[in-house]
C-alpha atoms as a PDB file:
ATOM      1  CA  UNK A   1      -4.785  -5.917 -21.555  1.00  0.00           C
ATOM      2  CA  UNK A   2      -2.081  -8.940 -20.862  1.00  0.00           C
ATOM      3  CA  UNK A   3      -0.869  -8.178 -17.231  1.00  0.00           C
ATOM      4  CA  UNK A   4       2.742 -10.034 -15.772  1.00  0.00           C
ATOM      5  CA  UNK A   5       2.803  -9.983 -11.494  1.00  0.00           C
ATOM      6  CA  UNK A   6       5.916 -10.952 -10.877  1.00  0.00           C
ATOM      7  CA  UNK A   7       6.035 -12.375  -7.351  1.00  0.00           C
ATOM      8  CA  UNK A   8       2.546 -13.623  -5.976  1.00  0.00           C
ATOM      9  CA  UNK A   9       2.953 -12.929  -2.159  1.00  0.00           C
ATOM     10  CA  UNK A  10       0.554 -10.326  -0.343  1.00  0.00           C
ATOM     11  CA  UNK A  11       0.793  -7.865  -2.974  1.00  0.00           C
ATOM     12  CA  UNK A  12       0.751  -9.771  -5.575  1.00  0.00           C
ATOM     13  CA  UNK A  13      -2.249 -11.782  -4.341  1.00  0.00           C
ATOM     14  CA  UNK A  14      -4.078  -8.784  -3.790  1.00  0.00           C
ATOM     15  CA  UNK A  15      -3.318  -6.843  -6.725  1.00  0.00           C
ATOM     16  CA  UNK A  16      -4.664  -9.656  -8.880  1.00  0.00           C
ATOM     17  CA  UNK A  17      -7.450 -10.469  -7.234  1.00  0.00           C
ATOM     18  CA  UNK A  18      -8.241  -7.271  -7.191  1.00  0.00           C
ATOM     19  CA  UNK A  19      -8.431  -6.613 -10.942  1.00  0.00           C
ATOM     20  CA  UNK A  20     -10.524  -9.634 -11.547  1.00  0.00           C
ATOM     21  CA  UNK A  21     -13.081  -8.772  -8.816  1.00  0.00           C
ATOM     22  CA  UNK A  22     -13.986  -5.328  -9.986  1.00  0.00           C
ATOM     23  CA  UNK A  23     -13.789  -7.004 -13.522  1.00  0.00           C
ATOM     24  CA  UNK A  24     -10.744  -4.727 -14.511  1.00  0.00           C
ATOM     25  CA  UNK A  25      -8.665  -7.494 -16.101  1.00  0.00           C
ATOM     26  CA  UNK A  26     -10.100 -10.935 -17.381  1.00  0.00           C
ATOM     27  CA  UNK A  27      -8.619 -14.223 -15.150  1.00  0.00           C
ATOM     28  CA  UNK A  28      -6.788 -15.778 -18.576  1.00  0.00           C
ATOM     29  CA  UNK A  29      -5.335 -12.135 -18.715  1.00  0.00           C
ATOM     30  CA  UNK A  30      -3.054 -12.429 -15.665  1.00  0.00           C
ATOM     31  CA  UNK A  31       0.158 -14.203 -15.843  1.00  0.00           C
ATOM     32  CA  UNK A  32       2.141 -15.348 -12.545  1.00  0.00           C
ATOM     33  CA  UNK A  33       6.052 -15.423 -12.534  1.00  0.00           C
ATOM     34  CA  UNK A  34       6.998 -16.942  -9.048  1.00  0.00           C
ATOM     35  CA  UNK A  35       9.986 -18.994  -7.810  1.00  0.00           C
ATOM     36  CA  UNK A  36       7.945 -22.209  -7.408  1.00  0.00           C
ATOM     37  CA  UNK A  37       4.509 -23.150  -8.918  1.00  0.00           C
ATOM     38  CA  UNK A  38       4.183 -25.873  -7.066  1.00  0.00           C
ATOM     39  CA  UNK A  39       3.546 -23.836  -3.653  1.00  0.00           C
ATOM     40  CA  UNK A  40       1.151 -21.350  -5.818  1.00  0.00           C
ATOM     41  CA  UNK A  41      -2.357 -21.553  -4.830  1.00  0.00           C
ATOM     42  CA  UNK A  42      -4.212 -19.971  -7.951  1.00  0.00           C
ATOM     43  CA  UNK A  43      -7.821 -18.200  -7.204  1.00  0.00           C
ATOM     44  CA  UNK A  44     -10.033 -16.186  -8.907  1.00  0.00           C
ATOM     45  CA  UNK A  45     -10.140 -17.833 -12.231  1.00  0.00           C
ATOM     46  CA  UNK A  46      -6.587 -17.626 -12.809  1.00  0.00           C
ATOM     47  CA  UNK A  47      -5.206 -20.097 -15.255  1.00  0.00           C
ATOM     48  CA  UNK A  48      -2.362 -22.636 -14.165  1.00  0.00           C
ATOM     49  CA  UNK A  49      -1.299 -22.386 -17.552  1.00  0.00           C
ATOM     50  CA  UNK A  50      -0.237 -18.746 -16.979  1.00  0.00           C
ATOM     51  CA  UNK A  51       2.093 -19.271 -13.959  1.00  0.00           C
ATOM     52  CA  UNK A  52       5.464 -19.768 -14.605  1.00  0.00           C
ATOM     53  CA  UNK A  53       8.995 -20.145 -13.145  1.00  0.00           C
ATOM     54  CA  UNK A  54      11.298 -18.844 -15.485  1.00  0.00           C
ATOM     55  CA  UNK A  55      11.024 -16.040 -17.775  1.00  0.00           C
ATOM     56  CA  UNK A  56      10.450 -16.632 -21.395  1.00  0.00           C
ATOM     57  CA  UNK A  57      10.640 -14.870 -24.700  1.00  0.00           C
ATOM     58  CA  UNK A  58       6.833 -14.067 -24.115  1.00  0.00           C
ATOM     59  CA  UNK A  59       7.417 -11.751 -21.288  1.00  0.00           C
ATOM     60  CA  UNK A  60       8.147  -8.622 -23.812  1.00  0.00           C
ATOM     61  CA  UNK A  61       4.108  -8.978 -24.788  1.00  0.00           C
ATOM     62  CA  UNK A  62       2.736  -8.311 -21.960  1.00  0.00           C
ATOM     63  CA  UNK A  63       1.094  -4.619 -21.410  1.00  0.00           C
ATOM     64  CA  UNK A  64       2.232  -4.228 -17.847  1.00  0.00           C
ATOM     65  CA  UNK A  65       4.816  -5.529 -15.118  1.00  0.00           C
ATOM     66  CA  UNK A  66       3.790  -5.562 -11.802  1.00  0.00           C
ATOM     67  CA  UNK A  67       7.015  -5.835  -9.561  1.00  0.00           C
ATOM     68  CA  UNK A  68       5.906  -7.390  -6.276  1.00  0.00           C
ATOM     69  CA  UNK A  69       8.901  -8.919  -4.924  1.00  0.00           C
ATOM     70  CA  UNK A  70      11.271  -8.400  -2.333  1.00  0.00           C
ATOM     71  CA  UNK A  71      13.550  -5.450  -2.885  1.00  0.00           C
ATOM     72  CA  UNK A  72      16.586  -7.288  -1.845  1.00  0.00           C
ATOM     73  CA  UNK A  73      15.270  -9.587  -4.848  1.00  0.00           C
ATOM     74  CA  UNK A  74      15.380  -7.317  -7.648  1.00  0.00           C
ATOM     75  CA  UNK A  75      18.513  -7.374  -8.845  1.00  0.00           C
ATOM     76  CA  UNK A  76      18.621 -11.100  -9.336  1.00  0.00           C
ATOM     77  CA  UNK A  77      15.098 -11.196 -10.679  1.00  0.00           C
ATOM     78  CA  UNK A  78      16.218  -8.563 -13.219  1.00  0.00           C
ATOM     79  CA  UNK A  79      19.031  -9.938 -14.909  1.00  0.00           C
ATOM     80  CA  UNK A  80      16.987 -13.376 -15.401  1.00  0.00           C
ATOM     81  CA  UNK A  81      14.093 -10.788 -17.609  1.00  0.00           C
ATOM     82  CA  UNK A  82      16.296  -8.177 -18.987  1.00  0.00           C
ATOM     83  CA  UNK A  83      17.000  -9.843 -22.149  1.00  0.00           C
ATOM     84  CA  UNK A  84      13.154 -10.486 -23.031  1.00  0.00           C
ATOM     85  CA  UNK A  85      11.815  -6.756 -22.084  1.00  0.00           C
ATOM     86  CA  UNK A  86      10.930  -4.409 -24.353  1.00  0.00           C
ATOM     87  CA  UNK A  87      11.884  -0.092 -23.839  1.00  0.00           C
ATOM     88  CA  UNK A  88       8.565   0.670 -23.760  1.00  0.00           C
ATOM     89  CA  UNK A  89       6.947  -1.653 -21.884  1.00  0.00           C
ATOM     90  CA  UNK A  90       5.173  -0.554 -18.521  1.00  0.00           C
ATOM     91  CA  UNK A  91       6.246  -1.261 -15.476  1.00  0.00           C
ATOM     92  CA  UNK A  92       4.809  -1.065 -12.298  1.00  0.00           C
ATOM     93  CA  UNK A  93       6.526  -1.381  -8.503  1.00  0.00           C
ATOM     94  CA  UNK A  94       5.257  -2.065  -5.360  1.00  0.00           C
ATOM     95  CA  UNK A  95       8.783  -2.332  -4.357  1.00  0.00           C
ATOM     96  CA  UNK A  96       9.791  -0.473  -1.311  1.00  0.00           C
ATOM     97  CA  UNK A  97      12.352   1.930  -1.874  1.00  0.00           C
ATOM     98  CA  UNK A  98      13.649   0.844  -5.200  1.00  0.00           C
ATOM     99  CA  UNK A  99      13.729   4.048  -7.193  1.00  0.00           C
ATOM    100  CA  UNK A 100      13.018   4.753 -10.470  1.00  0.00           C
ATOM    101  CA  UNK A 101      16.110   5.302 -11.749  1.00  0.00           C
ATOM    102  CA  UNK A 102      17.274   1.975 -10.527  1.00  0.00           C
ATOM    103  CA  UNK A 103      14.741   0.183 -11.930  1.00  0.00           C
ATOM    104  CA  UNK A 104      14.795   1.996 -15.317  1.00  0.00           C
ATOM    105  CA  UNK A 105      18.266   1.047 -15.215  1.00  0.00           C
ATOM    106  CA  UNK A 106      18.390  -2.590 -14.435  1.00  0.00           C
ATOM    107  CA  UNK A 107      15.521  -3.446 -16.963  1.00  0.00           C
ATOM    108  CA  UNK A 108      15.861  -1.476 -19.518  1.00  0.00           C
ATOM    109  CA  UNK A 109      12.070   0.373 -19.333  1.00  0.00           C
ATOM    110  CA  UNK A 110      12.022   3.618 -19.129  1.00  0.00           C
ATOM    111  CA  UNK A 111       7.771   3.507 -18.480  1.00  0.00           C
ATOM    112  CA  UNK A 112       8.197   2.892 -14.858  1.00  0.00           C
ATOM    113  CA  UNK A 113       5.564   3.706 -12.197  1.00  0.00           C
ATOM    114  CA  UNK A 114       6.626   3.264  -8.294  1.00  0.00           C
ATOM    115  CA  UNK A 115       3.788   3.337  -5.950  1.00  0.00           C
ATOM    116  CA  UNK A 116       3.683   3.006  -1.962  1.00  0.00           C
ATOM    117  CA  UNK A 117       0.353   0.892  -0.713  1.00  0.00           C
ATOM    118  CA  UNK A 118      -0.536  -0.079   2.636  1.00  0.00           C
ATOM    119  CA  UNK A 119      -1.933  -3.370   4.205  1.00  0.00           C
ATOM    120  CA  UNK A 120      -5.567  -2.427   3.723  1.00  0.00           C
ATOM    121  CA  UNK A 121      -5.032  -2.469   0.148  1.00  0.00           C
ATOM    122  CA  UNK A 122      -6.094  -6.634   1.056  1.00  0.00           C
ATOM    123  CA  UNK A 123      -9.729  -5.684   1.409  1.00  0.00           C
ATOM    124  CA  UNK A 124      -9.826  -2.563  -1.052  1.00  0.00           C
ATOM    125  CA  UNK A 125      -9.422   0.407   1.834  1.00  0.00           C
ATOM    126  CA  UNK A 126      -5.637   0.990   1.013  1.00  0.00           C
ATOM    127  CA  UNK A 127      -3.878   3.713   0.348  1.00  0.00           C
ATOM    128  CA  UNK A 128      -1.966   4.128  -2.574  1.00  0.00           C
ATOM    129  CA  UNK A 129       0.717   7.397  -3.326  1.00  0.00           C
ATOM    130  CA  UNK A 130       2.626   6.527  -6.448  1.00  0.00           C
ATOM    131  CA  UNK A 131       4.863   8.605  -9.561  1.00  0.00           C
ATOM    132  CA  UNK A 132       5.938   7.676 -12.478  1.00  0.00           C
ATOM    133  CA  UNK A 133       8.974   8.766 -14.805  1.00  0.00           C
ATOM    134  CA  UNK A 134       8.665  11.354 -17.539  1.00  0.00           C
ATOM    135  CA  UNK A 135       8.072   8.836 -20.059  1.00  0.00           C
ATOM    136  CA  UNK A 136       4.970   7.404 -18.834  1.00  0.00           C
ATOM    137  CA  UNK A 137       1.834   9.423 -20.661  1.00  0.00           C
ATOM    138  CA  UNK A 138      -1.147  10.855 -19.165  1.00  0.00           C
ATOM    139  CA  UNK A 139      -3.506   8.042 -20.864  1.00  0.00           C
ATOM    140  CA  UNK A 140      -1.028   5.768 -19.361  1.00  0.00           C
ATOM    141  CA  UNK A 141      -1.116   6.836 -16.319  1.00  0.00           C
ATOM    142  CA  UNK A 142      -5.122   6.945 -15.849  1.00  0.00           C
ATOM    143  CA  UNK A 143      -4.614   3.367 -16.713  1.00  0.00           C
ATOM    144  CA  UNK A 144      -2.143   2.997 -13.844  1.00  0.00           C
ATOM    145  CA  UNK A 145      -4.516   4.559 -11.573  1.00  0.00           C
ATOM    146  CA  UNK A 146      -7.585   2.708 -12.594  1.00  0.00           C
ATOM    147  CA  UNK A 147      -6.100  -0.563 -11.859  1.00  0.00           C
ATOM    148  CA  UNK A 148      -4.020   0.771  -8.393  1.00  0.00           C
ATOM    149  CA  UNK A 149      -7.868   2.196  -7.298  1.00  0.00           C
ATOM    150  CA  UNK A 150      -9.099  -1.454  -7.760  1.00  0.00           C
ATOM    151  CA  UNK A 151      -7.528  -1.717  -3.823  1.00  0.00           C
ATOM    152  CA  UNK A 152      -9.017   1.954  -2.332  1.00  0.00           C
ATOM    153  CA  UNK A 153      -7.801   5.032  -2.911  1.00  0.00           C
ATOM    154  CA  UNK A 154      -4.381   6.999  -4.484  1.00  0.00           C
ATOM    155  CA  UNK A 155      -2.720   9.921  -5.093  1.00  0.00           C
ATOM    156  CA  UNK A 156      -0.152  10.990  -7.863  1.00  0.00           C
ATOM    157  CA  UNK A 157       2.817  13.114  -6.396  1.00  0.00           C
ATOM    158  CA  UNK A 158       5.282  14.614  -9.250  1.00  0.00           C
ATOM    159  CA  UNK A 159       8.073  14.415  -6.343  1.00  0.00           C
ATOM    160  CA  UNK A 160       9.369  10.816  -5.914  1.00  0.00           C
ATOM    161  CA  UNK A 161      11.329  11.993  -2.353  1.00  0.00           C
ATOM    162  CA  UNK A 162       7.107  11.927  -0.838  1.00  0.00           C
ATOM    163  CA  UNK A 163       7.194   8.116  -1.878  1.00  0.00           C
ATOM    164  CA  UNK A 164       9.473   8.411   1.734  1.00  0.00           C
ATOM    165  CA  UNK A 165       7.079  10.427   3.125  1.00  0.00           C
ATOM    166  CA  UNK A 166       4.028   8.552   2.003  1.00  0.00           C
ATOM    167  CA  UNK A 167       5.673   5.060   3.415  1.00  0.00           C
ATOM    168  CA  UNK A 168       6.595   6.766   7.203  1.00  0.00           C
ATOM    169  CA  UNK A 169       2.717   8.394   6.970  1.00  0.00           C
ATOM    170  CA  UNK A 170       0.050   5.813   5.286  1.00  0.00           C
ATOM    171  CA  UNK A 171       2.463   2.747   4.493  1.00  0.00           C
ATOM    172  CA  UNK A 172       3.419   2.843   8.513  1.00  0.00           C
ATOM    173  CA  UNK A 173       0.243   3.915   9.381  1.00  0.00           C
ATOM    174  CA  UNK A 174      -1.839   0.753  10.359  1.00  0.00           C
ATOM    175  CA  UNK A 175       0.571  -0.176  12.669  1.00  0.00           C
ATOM    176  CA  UNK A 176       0.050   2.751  14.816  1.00  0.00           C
ATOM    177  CA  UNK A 177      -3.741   2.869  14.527  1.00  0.00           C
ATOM    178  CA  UNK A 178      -3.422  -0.439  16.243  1.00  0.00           C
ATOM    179  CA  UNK A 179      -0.766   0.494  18.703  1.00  0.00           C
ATOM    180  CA  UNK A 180      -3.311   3.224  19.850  1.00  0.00           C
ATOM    181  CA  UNK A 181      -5.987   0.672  19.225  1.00  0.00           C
ATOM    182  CA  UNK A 182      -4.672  -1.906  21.511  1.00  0.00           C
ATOM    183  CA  UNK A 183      -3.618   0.257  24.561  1.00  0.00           C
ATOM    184  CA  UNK A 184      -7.244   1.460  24.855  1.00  0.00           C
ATOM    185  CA  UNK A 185      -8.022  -2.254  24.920  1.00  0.00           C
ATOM    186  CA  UNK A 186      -5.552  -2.931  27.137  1.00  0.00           C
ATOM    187  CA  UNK A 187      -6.684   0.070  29.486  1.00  0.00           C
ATOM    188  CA  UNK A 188     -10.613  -0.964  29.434  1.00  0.00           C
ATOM    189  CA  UNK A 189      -9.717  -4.329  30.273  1.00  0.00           C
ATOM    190  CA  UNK A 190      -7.346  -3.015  33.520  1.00  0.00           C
ATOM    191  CA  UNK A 191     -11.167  -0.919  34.265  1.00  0.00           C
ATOM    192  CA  UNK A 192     -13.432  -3.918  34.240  1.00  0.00           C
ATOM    193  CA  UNK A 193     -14.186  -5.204  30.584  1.00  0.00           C
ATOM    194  CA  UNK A 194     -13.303  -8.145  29.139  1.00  0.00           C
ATOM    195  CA  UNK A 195     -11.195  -8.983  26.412  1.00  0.00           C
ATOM    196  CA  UNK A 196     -14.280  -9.357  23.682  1.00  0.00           C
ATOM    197  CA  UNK A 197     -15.831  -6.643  24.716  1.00  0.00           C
ATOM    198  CA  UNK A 198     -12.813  -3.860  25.683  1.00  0.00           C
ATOM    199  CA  UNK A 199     -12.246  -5.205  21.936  1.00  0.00           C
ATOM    200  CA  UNK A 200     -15.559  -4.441  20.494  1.00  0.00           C
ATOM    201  CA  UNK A 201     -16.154  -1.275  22.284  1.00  0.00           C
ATOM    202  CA  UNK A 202     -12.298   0.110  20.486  1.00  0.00           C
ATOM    203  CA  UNK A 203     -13.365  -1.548  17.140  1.00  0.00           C
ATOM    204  CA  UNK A 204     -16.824   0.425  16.873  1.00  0.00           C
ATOM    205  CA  UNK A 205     -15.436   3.433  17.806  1.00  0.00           C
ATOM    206  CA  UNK A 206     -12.608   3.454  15.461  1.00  0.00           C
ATOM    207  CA  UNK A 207     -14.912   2.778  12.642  1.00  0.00           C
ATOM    208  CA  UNK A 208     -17.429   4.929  13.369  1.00  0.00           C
ATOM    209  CA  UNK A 209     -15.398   7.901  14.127  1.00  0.00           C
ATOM    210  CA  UNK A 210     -14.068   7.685  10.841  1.00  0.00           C
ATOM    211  CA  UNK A 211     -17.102   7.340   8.773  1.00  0.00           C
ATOM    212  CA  UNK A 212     -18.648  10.061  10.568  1.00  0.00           C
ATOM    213  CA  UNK A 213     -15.380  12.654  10.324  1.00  0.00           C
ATOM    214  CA  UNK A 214     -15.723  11.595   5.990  1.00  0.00           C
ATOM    215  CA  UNK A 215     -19.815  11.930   6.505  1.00  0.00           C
ATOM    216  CA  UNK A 216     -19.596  16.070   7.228  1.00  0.00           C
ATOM    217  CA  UNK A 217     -16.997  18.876   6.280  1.00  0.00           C
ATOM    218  CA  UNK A 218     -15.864  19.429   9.162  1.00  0.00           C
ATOM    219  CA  UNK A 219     -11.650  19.252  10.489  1.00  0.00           C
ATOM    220  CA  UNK A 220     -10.583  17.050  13.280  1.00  0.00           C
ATOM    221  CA  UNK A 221      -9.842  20.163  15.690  1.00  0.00           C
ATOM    222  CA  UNK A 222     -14.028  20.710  15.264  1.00  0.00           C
ATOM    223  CA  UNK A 223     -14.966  17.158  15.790  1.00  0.00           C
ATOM    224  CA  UNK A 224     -12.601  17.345  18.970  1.00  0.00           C
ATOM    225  CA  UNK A 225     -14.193  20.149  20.494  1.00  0.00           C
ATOM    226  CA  UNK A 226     -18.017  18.353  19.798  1.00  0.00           C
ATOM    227  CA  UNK A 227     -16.799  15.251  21.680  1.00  0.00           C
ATOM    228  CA  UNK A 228     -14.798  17.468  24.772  1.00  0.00           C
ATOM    229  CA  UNK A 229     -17.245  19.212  26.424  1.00  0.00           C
ATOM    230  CA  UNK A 230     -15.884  21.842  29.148  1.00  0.00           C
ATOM    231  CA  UNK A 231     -14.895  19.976  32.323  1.00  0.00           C
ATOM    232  CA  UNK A 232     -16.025  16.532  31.344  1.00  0.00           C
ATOM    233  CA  UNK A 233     -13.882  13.044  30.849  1.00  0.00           C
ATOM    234  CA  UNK A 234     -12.792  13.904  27.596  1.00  0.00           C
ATOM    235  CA  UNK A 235     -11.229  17.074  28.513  1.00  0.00           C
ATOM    236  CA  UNK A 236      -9.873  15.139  31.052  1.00  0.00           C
ATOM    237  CA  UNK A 237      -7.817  12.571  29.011  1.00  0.00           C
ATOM    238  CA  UNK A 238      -7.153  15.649  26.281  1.00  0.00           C
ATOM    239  CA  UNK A 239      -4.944  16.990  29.548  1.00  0.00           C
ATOM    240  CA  UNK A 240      -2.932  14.472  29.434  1.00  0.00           C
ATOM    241  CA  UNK A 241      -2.404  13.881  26.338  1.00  0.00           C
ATOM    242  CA  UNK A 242      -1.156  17.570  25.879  1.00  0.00           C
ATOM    243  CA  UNK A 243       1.306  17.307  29.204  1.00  0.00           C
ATOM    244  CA  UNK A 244       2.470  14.017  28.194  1.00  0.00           C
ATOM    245  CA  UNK A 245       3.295  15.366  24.853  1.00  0.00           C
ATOM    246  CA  UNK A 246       1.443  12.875  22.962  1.00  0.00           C
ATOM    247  CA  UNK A 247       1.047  15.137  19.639  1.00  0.00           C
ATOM    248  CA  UNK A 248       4.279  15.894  19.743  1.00  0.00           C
ATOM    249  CA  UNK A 249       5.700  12.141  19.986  1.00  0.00           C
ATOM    250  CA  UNK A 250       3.233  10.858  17.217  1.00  0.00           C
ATOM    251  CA  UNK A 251       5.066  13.679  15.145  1.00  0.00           C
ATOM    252  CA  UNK A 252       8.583  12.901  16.003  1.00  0.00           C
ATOM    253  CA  UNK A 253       7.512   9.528  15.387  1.00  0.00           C
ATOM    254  CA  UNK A 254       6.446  10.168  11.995  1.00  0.00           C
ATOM    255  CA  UNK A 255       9.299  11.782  10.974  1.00  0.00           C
ATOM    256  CA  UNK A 256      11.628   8.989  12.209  1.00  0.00           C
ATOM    257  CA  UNK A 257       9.552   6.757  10.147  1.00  0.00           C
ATOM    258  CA  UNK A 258      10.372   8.952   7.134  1.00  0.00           C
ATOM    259  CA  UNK A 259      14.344   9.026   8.261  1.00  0.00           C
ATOM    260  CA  UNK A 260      14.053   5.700   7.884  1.00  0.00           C
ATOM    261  CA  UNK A 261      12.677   5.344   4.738  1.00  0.00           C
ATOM    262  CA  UNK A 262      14.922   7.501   3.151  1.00  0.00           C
ATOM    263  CA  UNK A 263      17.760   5.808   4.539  1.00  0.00           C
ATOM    264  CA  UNK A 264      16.630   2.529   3.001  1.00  0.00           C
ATOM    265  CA  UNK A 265      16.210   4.274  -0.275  1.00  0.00           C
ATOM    266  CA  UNK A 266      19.748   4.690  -0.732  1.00  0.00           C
END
């Protein structure tokens, strides 16, 4: 399998090394199209041979597309490939909020699969939530998947509209696990830690709240009433979360994250 990234920033970067490291895709089977070689630092095994600058005849071989440049790129970068795709070549975005459609139109595919990941996708813990038009078969798209679980996890949604949703919950979502993150730092550090060590005691307990909440069956609401015993400090600091309306906010949040998104979309 013959794989084009076009674009080789984060997600490109990650995406093919990636592949290689779980020994999905062979190094002299991923080909680079960037804006300037010269900058291009290859790893991995990946041949300097295969990186290009402008597209050639040779771009209708390749088995899959991975779009992984700027959206406000796209419509440049596809009238320079247009004329050397193929109809049923596959094509995969990482573009956010290009839609199908759109693409399907300016390239002439009509195999295209858009996906949503998030920054952890950089050490294989993303998140993935992609869909793909009605062209795209289901032996294509366990392919897909294979190669998008190469960076963590995914899901496949039939409704492209929860791409929106899926950007505002787990493409957003780092950022406010290290909002909340950083203002218990910030408020063990006002109580008498230091920096290093307000930071290690947040770290730990991020981490191993998580593995233990995907270690048992239980939901969140249980492990919240294991931790908050009746009158003690976590009750306390449950208090005022509930009168400061905390839940609430992280909601409202959420959804203007998703207003957002959509707005973007079109």
């Amino acid at each position: 399998m013959k794989v084009l990234i076009l674009g080789y920033g984060n997600m490109g970067k990650t995406y093919a090394n990636s592949f290689i490291s779980s020994r999905f895709i062979k190094p002299e089977d991923i080909y680079l199209l960037v804006r300037d070689v010269s900058k291009v630092v290859l790893e991995n095994g990946i041949l300097q041979s295969n990186c290009y600058e402008k597209p050639a005849q040779d771009i209708g071989n390749y088995d899959i597309l991975i779009l992984a440049v700027k959206p406000q790129d796209f419509e440049n970068l596809a009238q320079s490939i247009k004329p050397f795709l193929k109809e049923n070549q596959m094509v995969l975005s990482v573009m956010a909020g290009v839609k199908i459609a759109k693409i399907q139109n300016e390239l002439g595919c009509k195999k295209v699969v858009r996906s949503m990941p998030n920054i952890p996708t950089q050490i294989g813990m993303g998140m993935t939530v992609f869909t793909a038009s009605s062209e795209v078969d289901r032996k294509e798209l366990f392919i897909i998947q294979n190669l998008i679980n190469t960076t963590g996890k995914s899901i496949y949604i039939e409704d492209e509209n929860l791409l929106n949703v899926a950007t505002a919950v787990s493409g957003s979502g780092p950022a406010y696990v290290f909002f909340f993150m950083n203002a218990m730092i910030k408020a063990a550090v006002d109580l008498g830690f230091n920096e290093s060590e307000a930071e290690l005691l947040v770290n730990q307990t991020f981490m191993g709240s998580v593995a233990i909440q995907n270690s048992y069956s239980l939901s969140n609401e249980d492990w919240i009433k294991k931790v908050a015993s009746k009158g003690g400090t976590t009750e306390q600091a449950l208090n005022v979360f509930n009168l400061k309306s905390v839940e609430e906010n992280i909601i409202e949040a959420v959804n203007a994250a998703n207003k957002r998104a959509i707005e973007l979309g079109s």
